[in-house]
C-alpha atoms as a PDB file:
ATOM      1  CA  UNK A   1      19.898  16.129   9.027  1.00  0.00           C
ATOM      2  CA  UNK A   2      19.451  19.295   6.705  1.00  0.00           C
ATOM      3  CA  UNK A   3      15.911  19.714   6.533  1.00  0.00           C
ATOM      4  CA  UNK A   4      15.878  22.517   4.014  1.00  0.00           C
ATOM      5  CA  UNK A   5      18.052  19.897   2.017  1.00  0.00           C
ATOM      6  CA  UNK A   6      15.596  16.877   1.798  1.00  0.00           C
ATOM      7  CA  UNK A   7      12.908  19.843   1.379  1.00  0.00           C
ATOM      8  CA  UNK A   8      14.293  21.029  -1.270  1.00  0.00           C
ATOM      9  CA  UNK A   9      15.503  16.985  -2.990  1.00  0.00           C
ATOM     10  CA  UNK A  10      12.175  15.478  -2.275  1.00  0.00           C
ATOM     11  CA  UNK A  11      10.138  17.693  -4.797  1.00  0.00           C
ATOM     12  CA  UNK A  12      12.651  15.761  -8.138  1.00  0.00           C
ATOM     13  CA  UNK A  13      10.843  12.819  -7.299  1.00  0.00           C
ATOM     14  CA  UNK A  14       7.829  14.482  -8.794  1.00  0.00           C
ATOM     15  CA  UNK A  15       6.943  13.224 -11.774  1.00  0.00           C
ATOM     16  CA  UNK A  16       7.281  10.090 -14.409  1.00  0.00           C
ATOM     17  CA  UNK A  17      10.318   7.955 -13.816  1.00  0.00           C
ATOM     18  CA  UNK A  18      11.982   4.595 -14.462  1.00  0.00           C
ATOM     19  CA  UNK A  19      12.968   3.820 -10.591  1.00  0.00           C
ATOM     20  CA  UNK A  20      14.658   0.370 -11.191  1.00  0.00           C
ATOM     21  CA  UNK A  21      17.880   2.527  -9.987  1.00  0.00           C
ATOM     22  CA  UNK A  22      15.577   2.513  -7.171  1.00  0.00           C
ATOM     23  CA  UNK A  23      14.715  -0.707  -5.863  1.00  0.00           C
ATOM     24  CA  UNK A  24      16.046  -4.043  -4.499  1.00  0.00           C
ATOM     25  CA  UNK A  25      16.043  -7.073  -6.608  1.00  0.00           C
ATOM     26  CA  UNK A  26      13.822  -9.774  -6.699  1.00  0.00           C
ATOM     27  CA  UNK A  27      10.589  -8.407  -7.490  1.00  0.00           C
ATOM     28  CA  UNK A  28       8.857 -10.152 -10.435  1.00  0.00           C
ATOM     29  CA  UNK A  29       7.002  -7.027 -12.385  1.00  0.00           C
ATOM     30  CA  UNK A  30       6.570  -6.135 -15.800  1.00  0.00           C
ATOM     31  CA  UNK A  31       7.569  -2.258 -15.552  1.00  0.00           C
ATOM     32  CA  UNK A  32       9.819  -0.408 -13.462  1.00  0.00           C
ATOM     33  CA  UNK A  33       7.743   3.409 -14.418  1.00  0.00           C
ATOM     34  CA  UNK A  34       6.034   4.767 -11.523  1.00  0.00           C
ATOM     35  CA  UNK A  35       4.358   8.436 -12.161  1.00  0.00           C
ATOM     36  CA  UNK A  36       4.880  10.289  -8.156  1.00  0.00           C
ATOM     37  CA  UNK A  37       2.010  12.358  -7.745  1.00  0.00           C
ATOM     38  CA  UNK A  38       2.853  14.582  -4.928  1.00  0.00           C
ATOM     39  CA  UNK A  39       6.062  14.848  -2.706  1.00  0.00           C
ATOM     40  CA  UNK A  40       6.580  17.205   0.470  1.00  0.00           C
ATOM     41  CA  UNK A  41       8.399  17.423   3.993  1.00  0.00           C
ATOM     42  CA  UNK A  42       7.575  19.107   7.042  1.00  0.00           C
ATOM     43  CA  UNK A  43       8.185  18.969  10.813  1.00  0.00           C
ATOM     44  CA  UNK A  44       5.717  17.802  13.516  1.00  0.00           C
ATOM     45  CA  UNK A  45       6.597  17.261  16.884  1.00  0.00           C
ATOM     46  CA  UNK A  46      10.459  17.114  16.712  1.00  0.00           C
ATOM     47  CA  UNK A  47      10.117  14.519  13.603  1.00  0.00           C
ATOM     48  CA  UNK A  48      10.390  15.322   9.708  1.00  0.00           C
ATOM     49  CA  UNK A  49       8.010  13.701   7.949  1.00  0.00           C
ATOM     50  CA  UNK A  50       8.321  12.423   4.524  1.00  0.00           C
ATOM     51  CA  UNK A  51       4.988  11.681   2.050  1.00  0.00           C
ATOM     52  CA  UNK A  52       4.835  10.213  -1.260  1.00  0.00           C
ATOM     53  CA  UNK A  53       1.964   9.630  -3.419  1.00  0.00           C
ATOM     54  CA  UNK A  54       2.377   7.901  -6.755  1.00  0.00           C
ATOM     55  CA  UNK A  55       0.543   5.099  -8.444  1.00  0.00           C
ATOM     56  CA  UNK A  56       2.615   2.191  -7.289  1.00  0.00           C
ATOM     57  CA  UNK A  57       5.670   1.210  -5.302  1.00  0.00           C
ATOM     58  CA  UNK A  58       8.736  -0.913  -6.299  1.00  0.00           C
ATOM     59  CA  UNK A  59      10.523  -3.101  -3.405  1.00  0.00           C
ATOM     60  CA  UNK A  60      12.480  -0.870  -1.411  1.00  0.00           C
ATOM     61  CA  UNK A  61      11.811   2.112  -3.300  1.00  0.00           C
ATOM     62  CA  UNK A  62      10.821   4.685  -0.773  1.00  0.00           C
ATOM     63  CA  UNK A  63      13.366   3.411   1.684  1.00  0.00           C
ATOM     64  CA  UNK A  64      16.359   4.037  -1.182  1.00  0.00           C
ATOM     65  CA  UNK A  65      14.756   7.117  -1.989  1.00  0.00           C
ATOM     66  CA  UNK A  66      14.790   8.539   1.866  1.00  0.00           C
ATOM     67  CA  UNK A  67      18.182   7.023   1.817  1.00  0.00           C
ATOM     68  CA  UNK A  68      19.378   8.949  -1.106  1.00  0.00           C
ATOM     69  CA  UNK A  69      17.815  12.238   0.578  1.00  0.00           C
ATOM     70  CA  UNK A  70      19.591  11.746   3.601  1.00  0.00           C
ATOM     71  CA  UNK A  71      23.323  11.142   1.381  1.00  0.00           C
ATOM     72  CA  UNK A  72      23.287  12.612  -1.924  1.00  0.00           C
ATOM     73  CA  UNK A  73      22.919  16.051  -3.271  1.00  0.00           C
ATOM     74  CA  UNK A  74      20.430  17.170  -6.318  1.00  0.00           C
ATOM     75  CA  UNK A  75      22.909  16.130  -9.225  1.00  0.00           C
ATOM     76  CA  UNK A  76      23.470  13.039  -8.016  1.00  0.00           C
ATOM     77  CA  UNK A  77      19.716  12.447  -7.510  1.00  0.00           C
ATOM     78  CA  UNK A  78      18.820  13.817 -10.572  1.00  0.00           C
ATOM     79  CA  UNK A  79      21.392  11.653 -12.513  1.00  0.00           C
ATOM     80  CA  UNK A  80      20.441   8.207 -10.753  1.00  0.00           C
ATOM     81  CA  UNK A  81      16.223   9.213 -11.422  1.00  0.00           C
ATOM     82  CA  UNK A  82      17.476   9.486 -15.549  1.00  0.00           C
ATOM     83  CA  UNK A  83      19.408   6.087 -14.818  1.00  0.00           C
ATOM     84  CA  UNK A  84      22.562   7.624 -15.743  1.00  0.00           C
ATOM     85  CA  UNK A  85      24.712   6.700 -12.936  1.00  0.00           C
ATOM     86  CA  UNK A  86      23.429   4.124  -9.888  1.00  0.00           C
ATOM     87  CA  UNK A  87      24.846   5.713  -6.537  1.00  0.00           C
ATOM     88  CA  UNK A  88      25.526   3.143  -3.672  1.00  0.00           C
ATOM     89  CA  UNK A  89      22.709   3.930  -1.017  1.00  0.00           C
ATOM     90  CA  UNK A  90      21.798   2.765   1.928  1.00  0.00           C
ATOM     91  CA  UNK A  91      18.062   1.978   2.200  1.00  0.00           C
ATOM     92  CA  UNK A  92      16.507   4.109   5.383  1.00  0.00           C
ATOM     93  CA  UNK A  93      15.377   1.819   8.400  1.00  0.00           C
ATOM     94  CA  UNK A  94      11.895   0.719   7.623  1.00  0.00           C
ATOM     95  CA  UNK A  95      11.226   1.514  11.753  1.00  0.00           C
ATOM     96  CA  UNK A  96       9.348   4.713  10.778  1.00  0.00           C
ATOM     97  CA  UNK A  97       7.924   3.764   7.742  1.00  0.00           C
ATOM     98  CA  UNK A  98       4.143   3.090   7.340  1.00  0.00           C
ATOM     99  CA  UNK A  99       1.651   2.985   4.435  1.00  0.00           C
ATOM    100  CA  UNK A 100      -0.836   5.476   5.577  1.00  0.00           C
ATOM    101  CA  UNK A 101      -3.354   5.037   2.589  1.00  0.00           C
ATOM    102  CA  UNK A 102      -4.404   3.158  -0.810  1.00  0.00           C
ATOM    103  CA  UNK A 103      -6.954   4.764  -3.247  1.00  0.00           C
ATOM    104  CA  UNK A 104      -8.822   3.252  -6.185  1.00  0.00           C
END
């Protein structure tokens, strides 16, 4: 894993975004926007650690997103967020993965 990589990738999921390039189907919602807050990456204890803070999930989303951290490079990324081109990714093992808060 290049660390500086996902780093680097994780900060242009910043922002307001259509993710439906970004999720699995079969979710019954009315919009696919999601605004991410805050995005960063750091080390602790021999793991990287990923947070994401945004005003909503889609199904699968952070698992794609991980998944397309771990595969493709900043173009690619950056053309899939403007729904230009949908990249085949593999969703990121949901062992791991934990919902560490929910504000209001």
């Amino acid at each position: 894993m290049d660390f500086e990589k996902i780093e680097q990738n994780i900060k242009l999921f910043k922002g307001e975004f259509d993710f439906k390039e970004f999720m699995k189907s079969g979710s019954d919602i009315k919009t696919t926007n999601r605004v991410i807050y805050k995005t960063f990456a750091y080390r602790y204890k021999g793991f990287i650690i990923l947070n994401f803070e945004a005003n909503g999930f889609l199904r699968s989303q952070i698992r794609l997103m991980v998944g397309a951290l771990l595969t493709l490079d900043a173009s690619n990324i950056e053309e899939q967020l403007s729904c230009k081109k949908r990249y085949k990714i593999k969703p990121a093992p949901s062992n791991g993965l934990y919902l560490a808060k929910i504000k209001y």
